[in-house]
C-alpha atoms as a PDB file:
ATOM      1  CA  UNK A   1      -1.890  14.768 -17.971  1.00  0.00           C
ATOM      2  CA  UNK A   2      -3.843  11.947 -18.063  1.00  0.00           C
ATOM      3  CA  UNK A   3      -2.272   8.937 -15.782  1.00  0.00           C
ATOM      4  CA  UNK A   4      -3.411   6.471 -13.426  1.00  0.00           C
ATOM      5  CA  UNK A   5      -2.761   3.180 -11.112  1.00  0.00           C
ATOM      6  CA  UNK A   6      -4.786   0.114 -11.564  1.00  0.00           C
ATOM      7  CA  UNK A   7      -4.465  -2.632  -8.474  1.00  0.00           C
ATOM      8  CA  UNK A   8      -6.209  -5.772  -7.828  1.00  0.00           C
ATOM      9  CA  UNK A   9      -7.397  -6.457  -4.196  1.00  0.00           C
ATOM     10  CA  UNK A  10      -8.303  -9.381  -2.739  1.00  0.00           C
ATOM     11  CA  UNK A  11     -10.270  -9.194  -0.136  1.00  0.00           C
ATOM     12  CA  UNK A  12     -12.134 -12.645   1.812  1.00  0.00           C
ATOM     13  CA  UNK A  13     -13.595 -14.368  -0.978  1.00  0.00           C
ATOM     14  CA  UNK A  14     -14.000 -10.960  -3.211  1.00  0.00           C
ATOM     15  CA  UNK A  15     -11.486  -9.710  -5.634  1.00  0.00           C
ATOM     16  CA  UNK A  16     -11.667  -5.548  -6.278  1.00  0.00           C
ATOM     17  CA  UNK A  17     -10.526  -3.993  -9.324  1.00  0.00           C
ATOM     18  CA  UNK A  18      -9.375  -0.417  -8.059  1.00  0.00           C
ATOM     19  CA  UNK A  19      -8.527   2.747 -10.577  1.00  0.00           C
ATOM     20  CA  UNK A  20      -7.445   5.678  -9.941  1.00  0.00           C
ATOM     21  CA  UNK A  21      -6.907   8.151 -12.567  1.00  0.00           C
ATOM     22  CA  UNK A  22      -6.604  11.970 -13.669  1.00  0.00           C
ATOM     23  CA  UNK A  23      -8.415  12.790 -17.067  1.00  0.00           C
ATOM     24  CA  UNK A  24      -6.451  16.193 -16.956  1.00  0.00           C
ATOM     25  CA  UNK A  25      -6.905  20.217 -16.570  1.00  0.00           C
ATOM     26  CA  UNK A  26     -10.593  20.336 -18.335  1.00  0.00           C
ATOM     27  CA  UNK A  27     -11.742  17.754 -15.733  1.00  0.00           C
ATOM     28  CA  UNK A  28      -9.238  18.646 -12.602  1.00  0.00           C
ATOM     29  CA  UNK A  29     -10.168  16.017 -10.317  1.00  0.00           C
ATOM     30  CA  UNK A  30      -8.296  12.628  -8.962  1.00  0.00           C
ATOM     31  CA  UNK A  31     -10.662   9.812  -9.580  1.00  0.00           C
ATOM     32  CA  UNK A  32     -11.017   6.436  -7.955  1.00  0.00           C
ATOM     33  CA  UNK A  33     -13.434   3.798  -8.381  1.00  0.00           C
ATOM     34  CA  UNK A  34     -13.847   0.564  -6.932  1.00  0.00           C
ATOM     35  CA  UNK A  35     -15.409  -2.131  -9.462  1.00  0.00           C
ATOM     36  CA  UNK A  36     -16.984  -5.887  -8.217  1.00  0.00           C
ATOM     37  CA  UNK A  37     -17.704  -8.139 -11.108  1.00  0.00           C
ATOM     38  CA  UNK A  38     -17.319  -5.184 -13.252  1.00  0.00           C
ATOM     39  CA  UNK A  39     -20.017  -2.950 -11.170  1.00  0.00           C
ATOM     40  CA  UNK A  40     -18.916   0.311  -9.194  1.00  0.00           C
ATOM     41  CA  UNK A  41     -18.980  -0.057  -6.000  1.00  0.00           C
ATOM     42  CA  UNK A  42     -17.374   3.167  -4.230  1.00  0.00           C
ATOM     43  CA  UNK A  43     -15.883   5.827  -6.219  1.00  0.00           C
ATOM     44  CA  UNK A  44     -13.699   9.296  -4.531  1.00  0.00           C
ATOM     45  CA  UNK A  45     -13.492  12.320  -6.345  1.00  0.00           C
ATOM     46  CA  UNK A  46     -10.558  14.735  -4.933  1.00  0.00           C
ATOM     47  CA  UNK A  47     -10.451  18.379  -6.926  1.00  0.00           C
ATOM     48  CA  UNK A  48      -7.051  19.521  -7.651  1.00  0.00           C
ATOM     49  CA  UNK A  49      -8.036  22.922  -9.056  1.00  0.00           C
ATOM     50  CA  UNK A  50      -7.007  24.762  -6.046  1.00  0.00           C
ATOM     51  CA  UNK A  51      -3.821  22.504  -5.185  1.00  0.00           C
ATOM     52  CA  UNK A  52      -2.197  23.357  -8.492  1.00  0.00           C
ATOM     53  CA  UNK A  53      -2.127  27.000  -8.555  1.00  0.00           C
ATOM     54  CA  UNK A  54       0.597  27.386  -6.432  1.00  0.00           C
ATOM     55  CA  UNK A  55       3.226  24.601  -7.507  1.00  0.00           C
ATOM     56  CA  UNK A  56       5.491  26.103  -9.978  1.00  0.00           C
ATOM     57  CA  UNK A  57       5.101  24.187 -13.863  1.00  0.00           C
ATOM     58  CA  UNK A  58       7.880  22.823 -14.481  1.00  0.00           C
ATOM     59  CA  UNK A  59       6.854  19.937 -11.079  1.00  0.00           C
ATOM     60  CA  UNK A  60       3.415  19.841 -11.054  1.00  0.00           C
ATOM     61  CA  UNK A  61       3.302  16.377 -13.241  1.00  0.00           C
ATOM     62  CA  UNK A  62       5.041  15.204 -10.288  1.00  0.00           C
ATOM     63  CA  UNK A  63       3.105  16.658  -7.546  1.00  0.00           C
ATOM     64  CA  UNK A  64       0.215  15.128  -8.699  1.00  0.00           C
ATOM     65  CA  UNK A  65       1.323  11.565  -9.247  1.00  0.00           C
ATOM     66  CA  UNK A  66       2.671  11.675  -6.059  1.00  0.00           C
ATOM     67  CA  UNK A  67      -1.224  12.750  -4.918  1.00  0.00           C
ATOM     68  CA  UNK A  68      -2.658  10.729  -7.065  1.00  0.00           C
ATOM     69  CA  UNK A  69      -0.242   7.466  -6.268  1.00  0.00           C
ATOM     70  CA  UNK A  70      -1.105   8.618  -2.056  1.00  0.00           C
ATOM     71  CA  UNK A  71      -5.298   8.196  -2.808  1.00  0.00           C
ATOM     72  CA  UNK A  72      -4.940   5.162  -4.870  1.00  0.00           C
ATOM     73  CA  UNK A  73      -2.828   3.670  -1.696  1.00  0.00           C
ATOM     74  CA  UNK A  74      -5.708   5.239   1.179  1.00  0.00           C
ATOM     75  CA  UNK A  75      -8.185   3.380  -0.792  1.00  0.00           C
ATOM     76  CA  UNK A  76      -6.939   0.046  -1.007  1.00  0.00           C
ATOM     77  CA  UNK A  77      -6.006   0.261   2.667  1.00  0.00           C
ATOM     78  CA  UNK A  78      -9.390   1.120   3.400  1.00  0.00           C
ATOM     79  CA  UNK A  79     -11.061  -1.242   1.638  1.00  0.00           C
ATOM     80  CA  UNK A  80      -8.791  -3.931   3.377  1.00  0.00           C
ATOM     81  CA  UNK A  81      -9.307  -2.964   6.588  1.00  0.00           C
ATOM     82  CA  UNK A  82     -13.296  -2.755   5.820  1.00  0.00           C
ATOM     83  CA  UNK A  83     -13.909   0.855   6.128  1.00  0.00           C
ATOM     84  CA  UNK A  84     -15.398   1.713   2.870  1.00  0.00           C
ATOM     85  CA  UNK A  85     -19.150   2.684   2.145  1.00  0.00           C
ATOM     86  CA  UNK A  86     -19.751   0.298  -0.935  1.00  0.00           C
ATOM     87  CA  UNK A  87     -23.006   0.337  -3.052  1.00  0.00           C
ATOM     88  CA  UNK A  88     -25.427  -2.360  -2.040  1.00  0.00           C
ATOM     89  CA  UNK A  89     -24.782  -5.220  -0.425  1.00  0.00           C
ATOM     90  CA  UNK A  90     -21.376  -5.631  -1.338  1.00  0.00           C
ATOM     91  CA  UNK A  91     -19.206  -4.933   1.899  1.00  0.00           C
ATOM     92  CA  UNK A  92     -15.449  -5.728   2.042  1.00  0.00           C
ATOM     93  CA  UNK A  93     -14.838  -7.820   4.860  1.00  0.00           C
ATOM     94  CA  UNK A  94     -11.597  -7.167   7.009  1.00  0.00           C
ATOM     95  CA  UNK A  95      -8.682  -8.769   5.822  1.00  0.00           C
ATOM     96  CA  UNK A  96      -8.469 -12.410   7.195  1.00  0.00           C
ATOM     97  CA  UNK A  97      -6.723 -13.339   9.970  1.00  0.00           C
ATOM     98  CA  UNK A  98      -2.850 -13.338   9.821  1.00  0.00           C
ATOM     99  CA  UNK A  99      -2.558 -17.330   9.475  1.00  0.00           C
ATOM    100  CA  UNK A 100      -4.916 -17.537   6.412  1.00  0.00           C
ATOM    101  CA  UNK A 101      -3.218 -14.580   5.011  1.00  0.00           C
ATOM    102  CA  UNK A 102       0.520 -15.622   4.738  1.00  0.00           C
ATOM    103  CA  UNK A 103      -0.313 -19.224   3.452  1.00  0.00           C
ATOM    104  CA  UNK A 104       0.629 -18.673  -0.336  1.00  0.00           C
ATOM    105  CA  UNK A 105       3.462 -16.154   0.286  1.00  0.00           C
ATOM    106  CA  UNK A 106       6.744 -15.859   1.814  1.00  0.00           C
ATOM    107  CA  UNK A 107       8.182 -12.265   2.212  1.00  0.00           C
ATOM    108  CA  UNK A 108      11.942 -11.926   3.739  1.00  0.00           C
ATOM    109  CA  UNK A 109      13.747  -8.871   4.522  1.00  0.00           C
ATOM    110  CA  UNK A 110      17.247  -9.080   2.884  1.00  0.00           C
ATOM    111  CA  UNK A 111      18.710  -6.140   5.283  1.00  0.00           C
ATOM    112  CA  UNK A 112      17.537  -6.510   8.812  1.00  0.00           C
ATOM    113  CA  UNK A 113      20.694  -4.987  10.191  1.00  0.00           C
ATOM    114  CA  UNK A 114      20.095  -1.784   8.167  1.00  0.00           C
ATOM    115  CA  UNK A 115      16.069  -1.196   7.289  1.00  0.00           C
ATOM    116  CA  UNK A 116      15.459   1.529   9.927  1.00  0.00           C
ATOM    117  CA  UNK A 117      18.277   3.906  10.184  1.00  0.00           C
ATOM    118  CA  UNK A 118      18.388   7.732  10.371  1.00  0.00           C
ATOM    119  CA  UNK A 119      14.203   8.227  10.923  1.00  0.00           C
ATOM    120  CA  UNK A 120      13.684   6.414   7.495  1.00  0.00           C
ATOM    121  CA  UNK A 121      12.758   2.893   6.520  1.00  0.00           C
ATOM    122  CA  UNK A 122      14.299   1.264   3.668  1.00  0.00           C
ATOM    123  CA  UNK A 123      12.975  -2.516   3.050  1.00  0.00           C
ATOM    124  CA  UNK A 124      14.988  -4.730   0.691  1.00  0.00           C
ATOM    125  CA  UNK A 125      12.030  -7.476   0.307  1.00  0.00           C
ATOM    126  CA  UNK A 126      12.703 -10.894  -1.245  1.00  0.00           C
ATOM    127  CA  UNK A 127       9.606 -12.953  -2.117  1.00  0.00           C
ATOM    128  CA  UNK A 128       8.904 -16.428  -2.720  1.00  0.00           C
ATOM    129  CA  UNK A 129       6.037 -19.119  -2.541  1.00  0.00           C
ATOM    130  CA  UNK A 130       5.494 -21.283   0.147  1.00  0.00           C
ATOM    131  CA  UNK A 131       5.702 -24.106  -1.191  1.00  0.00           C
ATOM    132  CA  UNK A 132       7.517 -24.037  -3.812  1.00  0.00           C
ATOM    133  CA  UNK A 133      10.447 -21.357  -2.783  1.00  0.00           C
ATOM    134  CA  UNK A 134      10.283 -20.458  -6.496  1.00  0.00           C
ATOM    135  CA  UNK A 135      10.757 -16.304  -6.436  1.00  0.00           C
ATOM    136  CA  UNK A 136       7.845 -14.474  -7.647  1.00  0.00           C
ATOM    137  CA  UNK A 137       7.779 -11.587  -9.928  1.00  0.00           C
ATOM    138  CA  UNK A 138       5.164  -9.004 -10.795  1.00  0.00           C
ATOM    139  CA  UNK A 139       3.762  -8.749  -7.211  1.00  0.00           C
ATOM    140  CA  UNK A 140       2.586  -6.075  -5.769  1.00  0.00           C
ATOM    141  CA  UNK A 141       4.002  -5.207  -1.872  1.00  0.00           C
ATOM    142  CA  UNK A 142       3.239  -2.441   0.225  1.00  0.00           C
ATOM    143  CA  UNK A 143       4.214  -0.989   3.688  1.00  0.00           C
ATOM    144  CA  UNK A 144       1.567   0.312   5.631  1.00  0.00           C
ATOM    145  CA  UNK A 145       1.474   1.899   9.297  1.00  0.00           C
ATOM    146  CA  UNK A 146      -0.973  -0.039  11.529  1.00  0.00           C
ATOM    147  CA  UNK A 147      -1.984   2.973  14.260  1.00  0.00           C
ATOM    148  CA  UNK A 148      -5.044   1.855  16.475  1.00  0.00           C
ATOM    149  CA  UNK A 149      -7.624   0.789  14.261  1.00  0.00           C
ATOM    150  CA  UNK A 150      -6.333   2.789  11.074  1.00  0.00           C
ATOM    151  CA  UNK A 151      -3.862   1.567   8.495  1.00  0.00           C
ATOM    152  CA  UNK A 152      -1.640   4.670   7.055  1.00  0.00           C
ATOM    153  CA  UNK A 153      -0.303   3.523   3.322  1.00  0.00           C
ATOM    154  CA  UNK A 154       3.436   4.409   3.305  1.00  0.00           C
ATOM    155  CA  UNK A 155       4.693   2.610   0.122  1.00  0.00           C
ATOM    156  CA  UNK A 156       4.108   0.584  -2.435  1.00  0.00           C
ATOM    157  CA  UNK A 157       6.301  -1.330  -5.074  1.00  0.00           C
ATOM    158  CA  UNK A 158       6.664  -4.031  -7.561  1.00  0.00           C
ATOM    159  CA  UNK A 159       8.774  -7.005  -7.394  1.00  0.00           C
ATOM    160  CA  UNK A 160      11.200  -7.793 -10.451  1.00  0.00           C
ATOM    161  CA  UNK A 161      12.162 -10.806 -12.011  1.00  0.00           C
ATOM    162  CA  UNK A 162      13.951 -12.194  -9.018  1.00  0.00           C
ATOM    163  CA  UNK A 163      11.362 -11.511  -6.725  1.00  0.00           C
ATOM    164  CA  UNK A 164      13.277  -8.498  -4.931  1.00  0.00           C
ATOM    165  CA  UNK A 165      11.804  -4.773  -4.556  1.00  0.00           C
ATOM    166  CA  UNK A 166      12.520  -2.131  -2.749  1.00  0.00           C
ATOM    167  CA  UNK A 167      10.789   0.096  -0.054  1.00  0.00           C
ATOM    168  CA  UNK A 168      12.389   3.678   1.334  1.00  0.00           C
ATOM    169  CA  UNK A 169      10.153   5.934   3.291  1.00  0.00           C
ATOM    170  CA  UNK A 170      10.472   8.312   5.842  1.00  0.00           C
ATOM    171  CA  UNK A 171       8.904   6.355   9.021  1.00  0.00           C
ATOM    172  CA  UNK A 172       5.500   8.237  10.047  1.00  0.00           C
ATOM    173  CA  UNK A 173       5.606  11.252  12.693  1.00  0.00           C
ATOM    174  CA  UNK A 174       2.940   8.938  14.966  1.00  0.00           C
ATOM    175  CA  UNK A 175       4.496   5.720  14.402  1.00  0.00           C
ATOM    176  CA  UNK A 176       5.613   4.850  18.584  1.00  0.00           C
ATOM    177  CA  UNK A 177       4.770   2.198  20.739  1.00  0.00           C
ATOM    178  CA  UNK A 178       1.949  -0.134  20.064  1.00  0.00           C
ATOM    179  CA  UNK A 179       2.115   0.649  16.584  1.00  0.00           C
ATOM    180  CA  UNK A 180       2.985  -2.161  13.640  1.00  0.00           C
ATOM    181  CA  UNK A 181       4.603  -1.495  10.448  1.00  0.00           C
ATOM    182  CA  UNK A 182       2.837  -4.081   8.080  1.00  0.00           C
ATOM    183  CA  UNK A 183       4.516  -4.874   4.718  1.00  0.00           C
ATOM    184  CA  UNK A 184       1.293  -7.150   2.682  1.00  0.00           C
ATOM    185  CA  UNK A 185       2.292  -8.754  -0.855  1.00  0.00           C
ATOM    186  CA  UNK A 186      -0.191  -9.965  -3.343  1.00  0.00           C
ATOM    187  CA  UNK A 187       0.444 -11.842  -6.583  1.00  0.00           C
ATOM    188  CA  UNK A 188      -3.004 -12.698  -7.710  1.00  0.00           C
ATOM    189  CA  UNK A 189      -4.591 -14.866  -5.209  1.00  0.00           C
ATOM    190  CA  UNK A 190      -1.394 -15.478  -3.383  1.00  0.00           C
ATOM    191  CA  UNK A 191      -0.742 -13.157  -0.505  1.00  0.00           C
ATOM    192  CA  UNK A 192       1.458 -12.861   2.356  1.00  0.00           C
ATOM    193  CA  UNK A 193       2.887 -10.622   5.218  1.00  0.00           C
ATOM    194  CA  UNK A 194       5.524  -9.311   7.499  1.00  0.00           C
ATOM    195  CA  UNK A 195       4.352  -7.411  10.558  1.00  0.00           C
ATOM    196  CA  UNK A 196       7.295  -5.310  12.514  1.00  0.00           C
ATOM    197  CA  UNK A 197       5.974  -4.469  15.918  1.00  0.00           C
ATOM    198  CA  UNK A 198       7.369  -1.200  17.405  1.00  0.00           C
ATOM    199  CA  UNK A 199       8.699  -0.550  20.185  1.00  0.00           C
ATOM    200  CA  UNK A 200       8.666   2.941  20.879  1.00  0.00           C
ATOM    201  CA  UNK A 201       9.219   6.100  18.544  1.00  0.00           C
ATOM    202  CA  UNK A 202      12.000   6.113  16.226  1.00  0.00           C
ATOM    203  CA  UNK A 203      14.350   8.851  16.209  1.00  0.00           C
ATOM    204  CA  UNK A 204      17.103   9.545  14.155  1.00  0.00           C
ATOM    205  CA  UNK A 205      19.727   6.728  14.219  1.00  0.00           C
ATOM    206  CA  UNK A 206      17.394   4.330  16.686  1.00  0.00           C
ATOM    207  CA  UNK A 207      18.219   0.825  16.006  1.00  0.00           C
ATOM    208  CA  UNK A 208      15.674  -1.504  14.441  1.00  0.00           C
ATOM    209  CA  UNK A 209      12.451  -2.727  15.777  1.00  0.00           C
ATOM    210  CA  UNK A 210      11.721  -6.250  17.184  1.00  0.00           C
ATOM    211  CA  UNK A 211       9.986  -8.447  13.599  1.00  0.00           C
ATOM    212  CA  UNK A 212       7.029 -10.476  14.411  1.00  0.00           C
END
């Protein structure tokens, strides 16, 4: 079937390139490698062989982008947060601290009222720069649940033209009190984020969380 993501990473002073890719049925695994200055650093291999047998034809093309889209997203968050085994000396440091992180972008949620409704999150995200206000396209912003020390990938999106994209998830069975929904953007060396602290767990219809 061959298809894949590509992403960008930045994290302290180091910028990742991260692929993830399947080559198809005569090589039925989901690849991703991690590259520094054009050197692998990390690479997971996931087989598929077993998974496909019993999804019906006519939606496994589906079923594994939506794997393959879910390990490309558990990387990244990994590396961010540090956790990865790279080659050598090369270790990804955590991400910096929130101050250093939002100078360079500005992310605002254009639906407040209406982003957590019915067990589901659904994040209408405007971004812009700092400095300039100018909207910025071509970004790349995802939503990930911070539980503990881990960081659960959720979603993940592009912005358009007019800096706006769109989020929708179902909010995570374990997401209660003292976790953090984070929602991170990156454009290049620009990054910001939005942090929504919550409260306690979210049933169905349970009004919106407090935004730090």
């Amino acid at each position: 079937m061959n298809f894949g993501f590509n992403s960008n990473v930045r994290v302290g002073e180091a910028t990742y390139h991260v692929q993830t890719e399947d080559r198809g049925p005569s090589h039925p695994f989901l690849d991703t490698v991690v590259y520094l200055a054009g050197r692998v650093v990390y690479k997971r291999s996931t087989s598929y062989e077993q998974f496909v047998k019993g999804i019906y034809p006519g939606s496994l093309e589906q079923k594994l982008h939506e794997r393959l889209a879910q390990q490309h997203r558990e990387v990244i968050a990994e590396l961010e947060a540090g956790t990865l085994s790279l080659r050598g000396k090369d270790k990804a440091r955590p991400a910096a601290k929130a101050a250093e992180i939002q100078e360079g972008l500005d992310l605002r949620v254009l639906n407040p009222k209406t982003c957590f409704e019915a067990g589901a999150v659904n994040l209408e995200i405007e971004l812009s720069d700092k400095k300039s206000k100018q909207r910025v396209g071509g970004a790349i912003v995802a939503a990930l649940l911070e539980h503990g020390k881990k960081r659960i990938p959720c979603a993940e999106g592009e912005t358009d033209a007019e800096g706006c994209a769109a989020l929708k998830f179902p909010m995570p069975p374990n997401a209660d009190e003292g976790s953090s929904l984070l929602v991170r953007a990156q454009e290049g060396s620009r990054t910001g984020e939005l942090r929504f602290r919550l409260k306690s767990r979210l049933p169905k219809n349970t009004p919106a969380p407090i935004l730090r």
